[in-house]
Protein backbone atom coordinates (compact mmCIF):
# COMPACT_ATOMS: atom_id res chain seq x y z
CA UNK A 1 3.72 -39.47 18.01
CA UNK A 2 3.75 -43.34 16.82
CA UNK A 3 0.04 -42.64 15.31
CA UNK A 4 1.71 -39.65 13.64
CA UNK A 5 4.29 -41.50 11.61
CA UNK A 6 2.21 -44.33 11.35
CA UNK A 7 -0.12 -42.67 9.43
CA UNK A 8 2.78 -40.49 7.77
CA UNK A 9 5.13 -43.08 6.81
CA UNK A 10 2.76 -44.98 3.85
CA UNK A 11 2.37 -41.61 2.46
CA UNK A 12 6.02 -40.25 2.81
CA UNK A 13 7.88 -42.43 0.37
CA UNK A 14 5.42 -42.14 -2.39
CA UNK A 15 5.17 -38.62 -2.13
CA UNK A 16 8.34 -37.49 -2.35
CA UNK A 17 8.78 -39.87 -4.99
CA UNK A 18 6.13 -39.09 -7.04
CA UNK A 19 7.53 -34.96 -6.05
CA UNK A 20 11.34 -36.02 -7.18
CA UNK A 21 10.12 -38.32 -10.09
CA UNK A 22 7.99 -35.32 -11.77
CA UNK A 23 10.50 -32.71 -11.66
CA UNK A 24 13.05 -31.91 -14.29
CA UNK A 25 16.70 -33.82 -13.29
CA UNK A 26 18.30 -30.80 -12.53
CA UNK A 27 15.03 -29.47 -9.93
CA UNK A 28 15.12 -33.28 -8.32
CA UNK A 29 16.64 -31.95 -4.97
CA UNK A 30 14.45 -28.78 -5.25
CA UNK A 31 11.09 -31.00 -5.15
CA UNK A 32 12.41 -33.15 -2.43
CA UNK A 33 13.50 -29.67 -0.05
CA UNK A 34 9.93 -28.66 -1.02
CA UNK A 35 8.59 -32.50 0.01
CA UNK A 36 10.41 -32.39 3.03
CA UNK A 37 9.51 -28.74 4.43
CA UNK A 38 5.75 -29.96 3.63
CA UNK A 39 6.15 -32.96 6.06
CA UNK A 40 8.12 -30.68 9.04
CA UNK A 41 5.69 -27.24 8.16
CA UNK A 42 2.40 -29.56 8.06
CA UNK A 43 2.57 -30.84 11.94
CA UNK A 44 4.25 -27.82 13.00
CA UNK A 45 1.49 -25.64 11.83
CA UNK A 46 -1.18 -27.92 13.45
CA UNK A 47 0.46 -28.63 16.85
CA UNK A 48 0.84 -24.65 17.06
CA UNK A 49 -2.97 -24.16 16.29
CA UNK A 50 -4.56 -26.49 18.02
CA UNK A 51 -2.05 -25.46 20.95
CA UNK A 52 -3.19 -21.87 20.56
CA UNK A 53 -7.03 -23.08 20.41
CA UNK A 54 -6.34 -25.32 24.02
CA UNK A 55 -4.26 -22.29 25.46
CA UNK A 56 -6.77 -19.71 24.92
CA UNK A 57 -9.62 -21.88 26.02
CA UNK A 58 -8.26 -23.00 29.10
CA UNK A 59 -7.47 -19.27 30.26
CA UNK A 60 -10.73 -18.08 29.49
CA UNK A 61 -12.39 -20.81 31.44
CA UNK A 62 -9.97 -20.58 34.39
CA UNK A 63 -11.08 -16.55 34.99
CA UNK A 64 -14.51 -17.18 34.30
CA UNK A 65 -15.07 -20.60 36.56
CA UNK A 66 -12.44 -19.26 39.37
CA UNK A 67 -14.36 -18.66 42.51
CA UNK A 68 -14.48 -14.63 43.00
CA UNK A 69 -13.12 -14.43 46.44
CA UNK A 70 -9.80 -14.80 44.89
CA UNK A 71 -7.09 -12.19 44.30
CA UNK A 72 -6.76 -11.36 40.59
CA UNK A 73 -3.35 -12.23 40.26
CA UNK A 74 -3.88 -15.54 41.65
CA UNK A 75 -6.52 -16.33 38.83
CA UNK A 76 -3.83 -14.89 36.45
CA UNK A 77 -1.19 -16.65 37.53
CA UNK A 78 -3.49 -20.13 37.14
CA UNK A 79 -4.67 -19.30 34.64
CA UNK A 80 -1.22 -19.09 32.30
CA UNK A 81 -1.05 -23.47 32.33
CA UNK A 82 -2.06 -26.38 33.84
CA UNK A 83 0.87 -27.50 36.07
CA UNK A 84 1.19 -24.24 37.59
CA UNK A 85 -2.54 -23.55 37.62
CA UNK A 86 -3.37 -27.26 40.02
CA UNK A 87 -0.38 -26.18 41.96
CA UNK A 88 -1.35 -23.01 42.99
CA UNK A 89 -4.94 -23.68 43.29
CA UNK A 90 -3.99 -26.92 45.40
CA UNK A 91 -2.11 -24.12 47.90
CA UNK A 92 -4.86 -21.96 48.36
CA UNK A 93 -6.38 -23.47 51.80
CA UNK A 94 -10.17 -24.50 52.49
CA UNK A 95 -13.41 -24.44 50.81
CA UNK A 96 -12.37 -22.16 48.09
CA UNK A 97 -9.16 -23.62 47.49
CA UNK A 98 -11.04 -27.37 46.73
CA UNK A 99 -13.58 -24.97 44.60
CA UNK A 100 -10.54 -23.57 42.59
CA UNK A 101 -8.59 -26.99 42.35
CA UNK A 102 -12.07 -28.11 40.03
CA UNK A 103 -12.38 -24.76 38.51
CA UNK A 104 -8.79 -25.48 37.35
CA UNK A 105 -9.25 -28.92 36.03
CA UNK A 106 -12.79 -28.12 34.37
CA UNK A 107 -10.86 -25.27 32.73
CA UNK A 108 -8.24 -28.01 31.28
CA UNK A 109 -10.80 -30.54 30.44
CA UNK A 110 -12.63 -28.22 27.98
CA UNK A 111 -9.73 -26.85 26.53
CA UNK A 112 -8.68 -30.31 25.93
CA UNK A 113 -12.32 -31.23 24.31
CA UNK A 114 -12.10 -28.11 22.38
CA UNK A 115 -8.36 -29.40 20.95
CA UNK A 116 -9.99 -32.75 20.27
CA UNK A 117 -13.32 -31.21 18.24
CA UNK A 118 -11.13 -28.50 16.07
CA UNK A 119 -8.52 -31.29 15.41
CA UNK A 120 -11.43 -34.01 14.19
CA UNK A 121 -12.78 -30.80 12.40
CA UNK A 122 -9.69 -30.05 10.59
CA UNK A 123 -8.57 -33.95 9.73
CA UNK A 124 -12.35 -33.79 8.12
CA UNK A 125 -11.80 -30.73 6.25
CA UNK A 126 -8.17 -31.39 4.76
CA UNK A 127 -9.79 -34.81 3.95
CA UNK A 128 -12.60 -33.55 1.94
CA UNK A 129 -9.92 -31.11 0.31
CA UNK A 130 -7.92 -33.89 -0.67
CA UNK A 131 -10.41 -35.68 -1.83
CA UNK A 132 -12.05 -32.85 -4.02
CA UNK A 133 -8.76 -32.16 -4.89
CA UNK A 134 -7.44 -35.95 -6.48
CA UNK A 135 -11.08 -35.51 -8.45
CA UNK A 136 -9.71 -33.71 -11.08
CA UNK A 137 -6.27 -35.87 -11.73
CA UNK A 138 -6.02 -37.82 -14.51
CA UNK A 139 -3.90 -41.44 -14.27
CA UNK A 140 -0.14 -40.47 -15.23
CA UNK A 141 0.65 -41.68 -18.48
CA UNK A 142 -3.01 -41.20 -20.27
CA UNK A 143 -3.34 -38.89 -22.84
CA UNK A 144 -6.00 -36.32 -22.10
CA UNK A 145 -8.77 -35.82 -25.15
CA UNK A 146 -7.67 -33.80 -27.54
CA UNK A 147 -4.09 -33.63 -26.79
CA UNK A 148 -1.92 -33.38 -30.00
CA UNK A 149 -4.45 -32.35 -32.22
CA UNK A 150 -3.98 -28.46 -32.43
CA UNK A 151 -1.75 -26.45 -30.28
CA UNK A 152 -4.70 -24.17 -29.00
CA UNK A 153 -5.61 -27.93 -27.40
CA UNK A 154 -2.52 -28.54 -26.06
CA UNK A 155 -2.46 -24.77 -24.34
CA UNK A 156 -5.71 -25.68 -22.57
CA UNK A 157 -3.92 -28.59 -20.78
């Protein structure tokens, strides 16, 4: 969380500025709701992704690494998270039980990789976004060619 609002805070302030500083007097609290709900959506949309990519990804591997001596509903049940998933493989007893206990944690650590890749994927994506997306800004307080000359000019802007 501290590399979260690390890299949040230098772009907070200015934002929401910028936001509040654009919009007409009376809209100043509107633009700084909408800044706000932008900061709380953003990271709540991500954690639940990337969440749902780990989840799915670790249940998959758990039924398909799971030795197949093992009652279905045991692989279910292990298969739902990680706590409960070490702690009932560690109580299954012998061979099989040491075979599920690193069926288990395999499971987690490619879920985990998997959470890792889509999240550098994404970071890489919004980047080039952004990016593409400042292109096309001009400087605040320039004039843009042809502005003022004829109102068909000024509609294009």
């Amino acid at each position: 969380m501290s590399l979260v609002v690390l890299g949040l805070a230098p772009i907070t302030v200015p934002g929401t500025d910028l936001a509040v500083g654009a919009a007409a007097p009376e809209r100043a609290g509107a633009a700084s709701a909408l800044g706000q709900t932008a900061y709380e959506l953003g990271p709540a949309f991500g954690i639940a992704t990337i969440g749902t990519v780990a989840a799915s990804i670790y249940r998959n591997e758990v039924i398909a690494r799971a030795p197949s001596d093992l009652p279905a509903p045991l692989v279910e049940s292990a298969a739902d998270g990680m706590g409960g998933g070490v702690a009932l493989a560690e109580g299954t007893a012998g061979p099989v039980g040491e075979a599920f206990v690193s069926a288990v944690r395999a499971a987690f650590d490619t879920a985990f990789a998997a959470a890792a890749w889509t999240s550098a994927g994404l970071a890489v994506l919004v980047g080039a976004w952004s990016l593409m997306s400042l292109w096309h800004l001009r400087p605040l307080g320039r004039e843009p060619e042809g502005a003022g000359t004829s109102p068909e000019a000024a509609e294009r802007i």
